[in-house]
Protein backbone atom coordinates (compact mmCIF):
# COMPACT_ATOMS: atom_id res chain seq x y z
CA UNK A 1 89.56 109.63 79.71
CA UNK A 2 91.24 112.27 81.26
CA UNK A 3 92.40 112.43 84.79
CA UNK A 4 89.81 114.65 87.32
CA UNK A 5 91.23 117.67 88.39
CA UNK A 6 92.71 117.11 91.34
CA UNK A 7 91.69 119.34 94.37
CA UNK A 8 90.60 119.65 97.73
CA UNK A 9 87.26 119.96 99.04
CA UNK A 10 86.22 122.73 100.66
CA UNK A 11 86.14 122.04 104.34
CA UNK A 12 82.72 120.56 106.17
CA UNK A 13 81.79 119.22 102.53
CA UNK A 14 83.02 115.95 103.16
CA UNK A 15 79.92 113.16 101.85
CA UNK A 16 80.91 110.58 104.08
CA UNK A 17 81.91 108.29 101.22
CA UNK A 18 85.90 106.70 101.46
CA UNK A 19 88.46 109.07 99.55
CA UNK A 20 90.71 106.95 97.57
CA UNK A 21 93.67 108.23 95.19
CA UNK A 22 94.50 106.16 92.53
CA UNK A 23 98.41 105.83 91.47
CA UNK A 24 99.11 104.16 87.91
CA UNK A 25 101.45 105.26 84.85
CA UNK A 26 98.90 103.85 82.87
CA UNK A 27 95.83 106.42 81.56
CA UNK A 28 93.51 103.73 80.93
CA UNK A 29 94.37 101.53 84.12
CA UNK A 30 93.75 104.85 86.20
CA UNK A 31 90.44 105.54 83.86
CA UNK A 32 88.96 101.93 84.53
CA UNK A 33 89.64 101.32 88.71
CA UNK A 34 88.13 105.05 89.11
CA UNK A 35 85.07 103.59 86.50
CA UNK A 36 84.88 100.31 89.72
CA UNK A 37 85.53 102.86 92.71
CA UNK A 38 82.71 104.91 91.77
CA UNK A 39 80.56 102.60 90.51
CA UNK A 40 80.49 102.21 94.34
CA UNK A 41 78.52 104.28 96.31
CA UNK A 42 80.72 104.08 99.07
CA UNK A 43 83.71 105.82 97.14
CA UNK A 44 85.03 109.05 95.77
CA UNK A 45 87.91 108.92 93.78
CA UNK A 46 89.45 112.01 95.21
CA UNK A 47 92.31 112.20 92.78
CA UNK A 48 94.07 110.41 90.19
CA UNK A 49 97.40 110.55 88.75
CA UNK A 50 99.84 108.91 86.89
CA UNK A 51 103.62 108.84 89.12
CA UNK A 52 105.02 108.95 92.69
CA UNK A 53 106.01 112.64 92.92
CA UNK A 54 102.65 113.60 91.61
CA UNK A 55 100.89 111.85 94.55
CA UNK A 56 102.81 112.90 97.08
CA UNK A 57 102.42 116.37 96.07
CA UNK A 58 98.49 115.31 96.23
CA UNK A 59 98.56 114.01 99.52
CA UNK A 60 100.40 117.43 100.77
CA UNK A 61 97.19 119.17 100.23
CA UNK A 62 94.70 116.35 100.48
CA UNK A 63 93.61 113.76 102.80
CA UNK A 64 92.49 110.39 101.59
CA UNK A 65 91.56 107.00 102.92
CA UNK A 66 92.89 104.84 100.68
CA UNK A 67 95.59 104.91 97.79
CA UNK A 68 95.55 101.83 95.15
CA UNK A 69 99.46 101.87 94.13
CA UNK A 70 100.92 100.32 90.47
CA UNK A 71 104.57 99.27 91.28
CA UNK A 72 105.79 99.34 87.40
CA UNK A 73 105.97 102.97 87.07
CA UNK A 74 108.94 105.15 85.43
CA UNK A 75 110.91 106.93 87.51
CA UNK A 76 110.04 106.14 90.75
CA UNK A 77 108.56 102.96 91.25
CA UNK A 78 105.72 102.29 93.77
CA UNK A 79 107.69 100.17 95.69
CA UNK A 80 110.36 102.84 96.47
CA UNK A 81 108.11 105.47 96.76
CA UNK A 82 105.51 103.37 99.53
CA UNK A 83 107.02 104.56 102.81
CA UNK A 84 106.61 108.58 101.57
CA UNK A 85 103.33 107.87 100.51
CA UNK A 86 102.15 106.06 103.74
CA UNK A 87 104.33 108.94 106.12
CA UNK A 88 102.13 111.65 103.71
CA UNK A 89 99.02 109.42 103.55
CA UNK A 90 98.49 109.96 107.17
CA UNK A 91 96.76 107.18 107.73
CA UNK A 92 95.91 106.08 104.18
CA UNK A 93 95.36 102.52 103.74
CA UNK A 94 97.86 101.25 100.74
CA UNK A 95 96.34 98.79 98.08
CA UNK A 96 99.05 97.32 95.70
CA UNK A 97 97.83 96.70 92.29
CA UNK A 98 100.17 95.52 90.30
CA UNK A 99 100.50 92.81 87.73
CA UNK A 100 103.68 91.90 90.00
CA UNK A 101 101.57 90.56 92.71
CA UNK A 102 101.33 86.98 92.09
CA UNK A 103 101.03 83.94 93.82
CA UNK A 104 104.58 83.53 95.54
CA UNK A 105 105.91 87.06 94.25
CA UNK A 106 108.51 88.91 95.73
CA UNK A 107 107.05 92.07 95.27
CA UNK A 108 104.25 91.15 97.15
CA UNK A 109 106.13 90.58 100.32
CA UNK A 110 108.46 93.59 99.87
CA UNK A 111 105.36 95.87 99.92
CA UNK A 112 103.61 94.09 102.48
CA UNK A 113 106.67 94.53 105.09
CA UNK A 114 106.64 97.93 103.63
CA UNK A 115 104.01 98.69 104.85
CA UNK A 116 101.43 98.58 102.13
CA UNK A 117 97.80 97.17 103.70
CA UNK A 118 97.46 94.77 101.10
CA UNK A 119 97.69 93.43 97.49
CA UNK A 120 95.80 92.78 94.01
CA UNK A 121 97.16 91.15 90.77
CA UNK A 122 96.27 93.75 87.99
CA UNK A 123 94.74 91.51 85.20
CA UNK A 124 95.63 92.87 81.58
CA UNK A 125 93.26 95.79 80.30
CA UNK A 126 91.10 93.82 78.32
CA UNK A 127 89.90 91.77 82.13
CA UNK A 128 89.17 94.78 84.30
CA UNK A 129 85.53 94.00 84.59
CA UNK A 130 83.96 91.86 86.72
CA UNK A 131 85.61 89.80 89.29
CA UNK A 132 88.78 92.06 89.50
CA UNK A 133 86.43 94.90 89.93
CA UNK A 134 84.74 93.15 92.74
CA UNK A 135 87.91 92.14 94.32
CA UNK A 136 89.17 95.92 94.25
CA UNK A 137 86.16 97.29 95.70
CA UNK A 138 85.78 94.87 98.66
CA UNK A 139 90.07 95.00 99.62
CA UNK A 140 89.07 98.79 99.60
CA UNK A 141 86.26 98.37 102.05
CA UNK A 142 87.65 95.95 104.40
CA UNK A 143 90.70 98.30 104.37
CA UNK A 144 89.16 101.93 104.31
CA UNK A 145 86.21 101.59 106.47
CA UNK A 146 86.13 104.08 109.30
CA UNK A 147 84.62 101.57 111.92
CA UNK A 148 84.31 103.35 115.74
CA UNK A 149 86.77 102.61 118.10
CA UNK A 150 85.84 99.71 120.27
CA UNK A 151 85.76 99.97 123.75
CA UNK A 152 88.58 98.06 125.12
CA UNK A 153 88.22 96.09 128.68
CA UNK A 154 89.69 98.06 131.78
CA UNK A 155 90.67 95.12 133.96
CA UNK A 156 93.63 92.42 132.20
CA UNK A 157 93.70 88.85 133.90
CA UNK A 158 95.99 87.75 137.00
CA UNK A 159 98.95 86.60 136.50
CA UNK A 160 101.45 84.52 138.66
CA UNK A 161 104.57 85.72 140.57
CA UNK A 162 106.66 84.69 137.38
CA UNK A 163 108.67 87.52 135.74
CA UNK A 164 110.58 85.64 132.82
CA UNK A 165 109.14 83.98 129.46
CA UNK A 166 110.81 81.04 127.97
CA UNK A 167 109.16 81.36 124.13
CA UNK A 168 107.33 83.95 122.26
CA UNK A 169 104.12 83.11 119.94
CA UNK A 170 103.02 85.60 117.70
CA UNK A 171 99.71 85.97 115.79
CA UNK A 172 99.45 88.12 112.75
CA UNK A 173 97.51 88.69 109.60
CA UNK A 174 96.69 91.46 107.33
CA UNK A 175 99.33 94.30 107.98
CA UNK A 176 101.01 91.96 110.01
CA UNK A 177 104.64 91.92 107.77
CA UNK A 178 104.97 95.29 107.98
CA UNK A 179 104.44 95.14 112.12
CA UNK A 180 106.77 92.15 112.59
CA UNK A 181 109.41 93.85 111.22
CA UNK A 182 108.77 96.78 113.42
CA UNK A 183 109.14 94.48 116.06
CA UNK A 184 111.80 92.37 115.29
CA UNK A 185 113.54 95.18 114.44
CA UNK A 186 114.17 95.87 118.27
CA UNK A 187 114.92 92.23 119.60
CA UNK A 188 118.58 91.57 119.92
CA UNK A 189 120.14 88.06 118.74
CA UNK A 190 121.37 87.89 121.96
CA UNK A 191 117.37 86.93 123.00
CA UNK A 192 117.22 83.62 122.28
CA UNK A 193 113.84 82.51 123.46
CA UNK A 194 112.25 80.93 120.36
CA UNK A 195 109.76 82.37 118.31
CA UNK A 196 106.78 80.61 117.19
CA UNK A 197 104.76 82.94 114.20
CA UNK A 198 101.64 82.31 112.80
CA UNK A 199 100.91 84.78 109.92
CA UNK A 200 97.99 84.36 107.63
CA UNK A 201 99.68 83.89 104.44
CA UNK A 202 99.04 81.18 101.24
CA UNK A 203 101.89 78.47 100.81
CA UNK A 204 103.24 79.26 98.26
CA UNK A 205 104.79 82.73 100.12
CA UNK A 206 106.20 81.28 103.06
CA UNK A 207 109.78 80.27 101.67
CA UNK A 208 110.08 84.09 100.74
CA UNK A 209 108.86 84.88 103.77
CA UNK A 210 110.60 82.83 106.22
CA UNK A 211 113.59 83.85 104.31
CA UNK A 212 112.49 87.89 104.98
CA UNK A 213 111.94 87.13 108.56
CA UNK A 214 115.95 85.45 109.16
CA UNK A 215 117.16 88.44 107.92
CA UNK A 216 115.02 90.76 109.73
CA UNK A 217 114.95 88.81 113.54
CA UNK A 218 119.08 88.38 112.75
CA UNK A 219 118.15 84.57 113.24
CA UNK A 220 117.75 80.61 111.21
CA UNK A 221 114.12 81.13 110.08
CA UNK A 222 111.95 77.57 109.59
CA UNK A 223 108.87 76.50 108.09
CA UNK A 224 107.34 74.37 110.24
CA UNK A 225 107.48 70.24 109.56
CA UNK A 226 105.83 67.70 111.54
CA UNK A 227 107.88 66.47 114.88
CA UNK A 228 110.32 69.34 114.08
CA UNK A 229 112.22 70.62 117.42
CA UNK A 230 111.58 74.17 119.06
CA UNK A 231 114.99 75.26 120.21
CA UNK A 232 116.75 78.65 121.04
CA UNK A 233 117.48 81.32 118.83
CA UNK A 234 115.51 80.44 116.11
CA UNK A 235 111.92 81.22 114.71
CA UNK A 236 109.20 78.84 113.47
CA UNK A 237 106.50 79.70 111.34
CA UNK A 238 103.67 77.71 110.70
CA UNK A 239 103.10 76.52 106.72
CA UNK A 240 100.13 78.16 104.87
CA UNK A 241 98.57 75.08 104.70
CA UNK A 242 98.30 74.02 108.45
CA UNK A 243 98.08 75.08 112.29
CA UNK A 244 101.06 74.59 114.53
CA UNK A 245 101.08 73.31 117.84
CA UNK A 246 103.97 72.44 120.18
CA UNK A 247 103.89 69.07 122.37
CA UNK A 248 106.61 68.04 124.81
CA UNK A 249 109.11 65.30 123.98
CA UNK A 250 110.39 65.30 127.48
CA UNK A 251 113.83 66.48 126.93
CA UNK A 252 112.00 70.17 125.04
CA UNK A 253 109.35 70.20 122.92
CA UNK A 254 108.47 69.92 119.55
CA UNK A 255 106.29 70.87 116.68
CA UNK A 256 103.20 69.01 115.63
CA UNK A 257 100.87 70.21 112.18
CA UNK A 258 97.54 69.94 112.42
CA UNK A 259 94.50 70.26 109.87
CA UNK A 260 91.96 70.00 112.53
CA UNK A 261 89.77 72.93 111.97
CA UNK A 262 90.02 75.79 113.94
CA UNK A 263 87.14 78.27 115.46
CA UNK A 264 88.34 81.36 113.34
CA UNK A 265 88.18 79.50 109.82
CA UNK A 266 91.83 80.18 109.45
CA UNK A 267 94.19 78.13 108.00
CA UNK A 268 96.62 78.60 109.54
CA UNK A 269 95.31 79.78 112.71
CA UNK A 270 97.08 81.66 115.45
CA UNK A 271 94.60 79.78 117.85
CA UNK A 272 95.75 75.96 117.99
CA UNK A 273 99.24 77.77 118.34
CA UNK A 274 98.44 79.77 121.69
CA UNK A 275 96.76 76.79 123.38
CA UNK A 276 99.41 74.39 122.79
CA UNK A 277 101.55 77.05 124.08
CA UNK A 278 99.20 77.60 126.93
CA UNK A 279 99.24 74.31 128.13
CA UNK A 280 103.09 73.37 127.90
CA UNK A 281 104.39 76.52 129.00
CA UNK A 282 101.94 78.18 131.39
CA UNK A 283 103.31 81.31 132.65
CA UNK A 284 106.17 81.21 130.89
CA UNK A 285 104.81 82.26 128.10
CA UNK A 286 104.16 85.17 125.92
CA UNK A 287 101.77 85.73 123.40
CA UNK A 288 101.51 88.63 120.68
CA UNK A 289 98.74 89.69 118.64
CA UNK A 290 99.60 91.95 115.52
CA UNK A 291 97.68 93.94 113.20
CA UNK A 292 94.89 91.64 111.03
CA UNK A 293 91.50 91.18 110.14
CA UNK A 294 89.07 89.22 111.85
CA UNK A 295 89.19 87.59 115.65
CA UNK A 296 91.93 84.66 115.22
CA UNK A 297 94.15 84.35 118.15
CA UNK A 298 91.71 85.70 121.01
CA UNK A 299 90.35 82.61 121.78
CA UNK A 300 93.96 81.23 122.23
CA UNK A 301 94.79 84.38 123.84
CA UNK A 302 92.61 83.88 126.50
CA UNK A 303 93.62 80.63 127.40
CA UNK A 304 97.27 82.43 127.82
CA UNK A 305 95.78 84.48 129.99
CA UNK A 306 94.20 82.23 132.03
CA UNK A 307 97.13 80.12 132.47
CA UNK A 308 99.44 82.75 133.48
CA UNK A 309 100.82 83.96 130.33
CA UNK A 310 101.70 87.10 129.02
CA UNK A 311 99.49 88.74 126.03
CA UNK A 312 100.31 92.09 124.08
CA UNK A 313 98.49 93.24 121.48
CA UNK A 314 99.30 95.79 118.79
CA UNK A 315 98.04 99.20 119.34
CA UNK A 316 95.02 100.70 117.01
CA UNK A 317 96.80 103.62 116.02
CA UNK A 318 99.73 101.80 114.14
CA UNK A 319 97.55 99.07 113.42
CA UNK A 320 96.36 98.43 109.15
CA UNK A 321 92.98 96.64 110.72
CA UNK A 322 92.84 96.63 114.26
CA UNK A 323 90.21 93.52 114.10
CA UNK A 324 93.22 90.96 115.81
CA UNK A 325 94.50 92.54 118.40
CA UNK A 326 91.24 94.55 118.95
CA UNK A 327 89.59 91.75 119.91
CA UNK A 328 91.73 90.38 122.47
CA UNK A 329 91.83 94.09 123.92
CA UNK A 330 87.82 94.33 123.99
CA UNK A 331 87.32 90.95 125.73
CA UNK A 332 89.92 91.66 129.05
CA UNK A 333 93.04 89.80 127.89
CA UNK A 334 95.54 91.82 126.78
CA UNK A 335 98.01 92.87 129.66
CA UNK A 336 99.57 95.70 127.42
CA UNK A 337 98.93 97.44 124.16
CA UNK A 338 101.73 98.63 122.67
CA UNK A 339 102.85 100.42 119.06
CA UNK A 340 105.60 96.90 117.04
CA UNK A 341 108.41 98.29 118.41
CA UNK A 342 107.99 98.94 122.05
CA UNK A 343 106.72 95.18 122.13
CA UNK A 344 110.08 94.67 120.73
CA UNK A 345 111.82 96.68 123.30
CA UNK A 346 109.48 94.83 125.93
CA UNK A 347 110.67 91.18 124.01
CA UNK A 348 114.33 92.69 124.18
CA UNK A 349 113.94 93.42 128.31
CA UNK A 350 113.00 90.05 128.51
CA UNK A 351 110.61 91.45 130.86
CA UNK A 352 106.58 90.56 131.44
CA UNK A 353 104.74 93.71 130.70
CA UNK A 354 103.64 95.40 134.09
C-alpha cells in the first residue's frame, strides 16, 4: 500500500482526532500500524514515511501529536535522529517501535533518556494483529491525549526554619529517564547528599540503568539490596521488583525492601520511599516528583510535606505525562515546580526552594 500523501490541513479543519506520523523503512510495517491507528476512531494518521530526513522535513510543515519511531532504519537511524524529531515535533509524543525493544535492551533505555515517551517491541510482520495492535493504540492514547490542564493548588505547606537537606528521593515513571538526566545533568559531584530513585521500570532493566545513571550523576550507582547502607555521594535505586524504604541503624541509616503493597499499585512505588524518608529525616529532606503516569508518590509527598520536607515537582510543559508530578501540584504539596534542570540547579545550591 502506498504511503498517503503527505500534507497539511487546511487551517480550522482540524477533527479533533490525535495526529500521529508514522516513521518505518519498512512499506508494509508503515502500511499495517496506519491499518491499527485508524482502525481507531480517535486517530488520523497524518503522514507516513519511510526515513529520518523525510520526517523531519514533515514535521517542518506539520504538527502532530504523536510519532511511532522504527530504530533499524538506513541512513539515519531512529535513535540518532530522536532529539531532531522531538525539538521539530513540538511537543510530539515519541513511541519507539522497534523489534530492538526487548525486555532488558539497551536500546530501550538509550531512547527513553533520549527522550522518546515510550516503547513497543515490533513483532515480525506476520503478528501485527491483535494484541500488538491493541498495545500500539492504547501507548498512543495514554501518551497523545490532550487532557486540560489541571488546576494546581495556590497555597504549598509550612515548612520549618531549616534551610539545608541531608538526602534527595526522587520519584519517576514514564518520561522519567529522559528528565533525570536533565537533572542530573546540573548536580555537581561535589553534592554529595545521597540519592534515593524510584523509577518505574521491570527488573530486568535496572543493571543498564543503574549503570546509565553513574555515568550521568558522575557517581557509584546501586541497586538496592536488603540492609544495604545509604551513604554520601552515591545513588540508590530501588529493584523493579520491590519498594525501598530507609530505617536508621543508629550510626546512618540503611535500606530495607519491601513487597508490602503499596496504595498506587506500583511495584516499585515512589510512596513507601517518601514516607520512610519522611519519618527519618523530617525536614531535612527533599523529595522530587518527575514526569509519569498515574498518582504514585503524592501520597508520600504529602507526608514530606507535612513533616517539613521539601517537594518539587516537574513542570507540565517539559513533562511526557504530567499525571506524577501533577498530582502532587493539584493537591497543595509541591513547594516549587520547576522544568529537570533548574531542580538540578536548585539540588546543586543545596538550597530549599523558596
Amino acid at each position: 500500500m502506498p504511503d498517503r500523501k503527505l500534507r497539511e490541513r487546511p487551517t480550522g479543519a482540524d477533527d479533533g482526532r490525535l495526529r500521529i506520523l508514522i516513521v518505518d523503512d519498512s512499506a508494509v510495517a508503515r502500511a499495517v500500524i496506519a491499518r491499527a491507528i485508524e482502525a481507531n476512531p480517535r486517530f488520523r494518521v497524518s503522514g507516513s514515511v519511510p526515513h529520518a530526513a523525510a520526517a523531519l522535513g514533515f514535521l517542518k510543515e506539520n504538527s502532530v501529536d504523536g510519532i511511532v519511531l522504527d530504530i533499524e532504519m538506513p541512513g539515519v537511524t531512529g535513535l540518532d535522529a530522536l532529539p531532531d524529531l522531538i525539538s521539530e515535533g513540538r511537543g510530539a509524543k515519541v513511541l519507539i517501535v522497534s523489534s530492538s525493544c526487548g525486555d532488558g535492551a539497551t536500546a530501550t533505555l538509550e531512547a527513553l533518556s533520549l527522550g522518546a515517551a515510550d516503547t513497543l517491541v515490533k513483532p515480525e510482520v506476520g503478528d501485527f494483529a491483535g494484541r500488538f495492535s491493541g498495545q500500539l493504540v492504547e501507548k498512543l492514547a495514554r501518551l497523545c491525549d490532550r487532557d486540560p490542564s489541571p488546576e494546581v493548588a495556590g497555597s504549598i505547606p509550612s515548612r520549618s526554619a531549616a534551610e539545608q537537606f541531608e538526602i534527595i528521593a526522587i520519584g519517576a515513571s514514564t518520561g522519567g529517564i529522559h528528565a533525570l538526566k536533565q537533572m542530573l545533568a546540573e548536580v555537581p559531584a561535589s553534592v554529595t547528599m545521597p540519592i534515593l530513585v524510584t523509577q518505574h521500570l521491570p527488573e530486568s532493566f535496572m543493571p543498564y540503568f543503574a549503570a546509565q545513571l553513574a555515568v550521568l550523576a558522575r557517581r557509584p550507582c546501586d541497586i538496592a539490596e536488603d540492609h544495604m547502607r545509604v551513604r554520601p555521594g552515591r545513588i540508590i535505586i530501588a529493584p523493579g521488583d520491590a519498594h525501598i524504604r530507609v530505617v536508621s541503624t543508629g550510626e546512618g541509616c540503611a535500606v530495607r525492601l519491601s513487597n508490602k503493597p503499596a496504595a498506587s499499585g506500583c511495584v516499585p512505588s515512589v510512596d513507601p520511599m517518601f514516607d520512610s524518608v519522611a519519618e527519618l529525616f523530617g525536614p531535612r529532606a527533599l523529595a522530587v516528583v518527575l514526569s509519569g503516569m498515574g498518582r504514585d508518590g503524592s501520597l508520600g509527598a504529602a507526608t514530606i510535606a507535612k513533616r517539613g520536607g521539601s517537594v518539587v515537582v516537574q513542570d507540565q510543559e517539559s513533562s511526557v505525562v504530567w499525571g506524577m508530578p501533577g498530582s502532587v501540584a493539584v493537591s497543595g504539596n509541591a513547594h516549587a515546580i520547576l522544568p529537570p534542570a533548574e531542580i538540578g540547579k536548585l539540588i546543586a545550591a543545596r538550597k530549599r526552594p523558596s
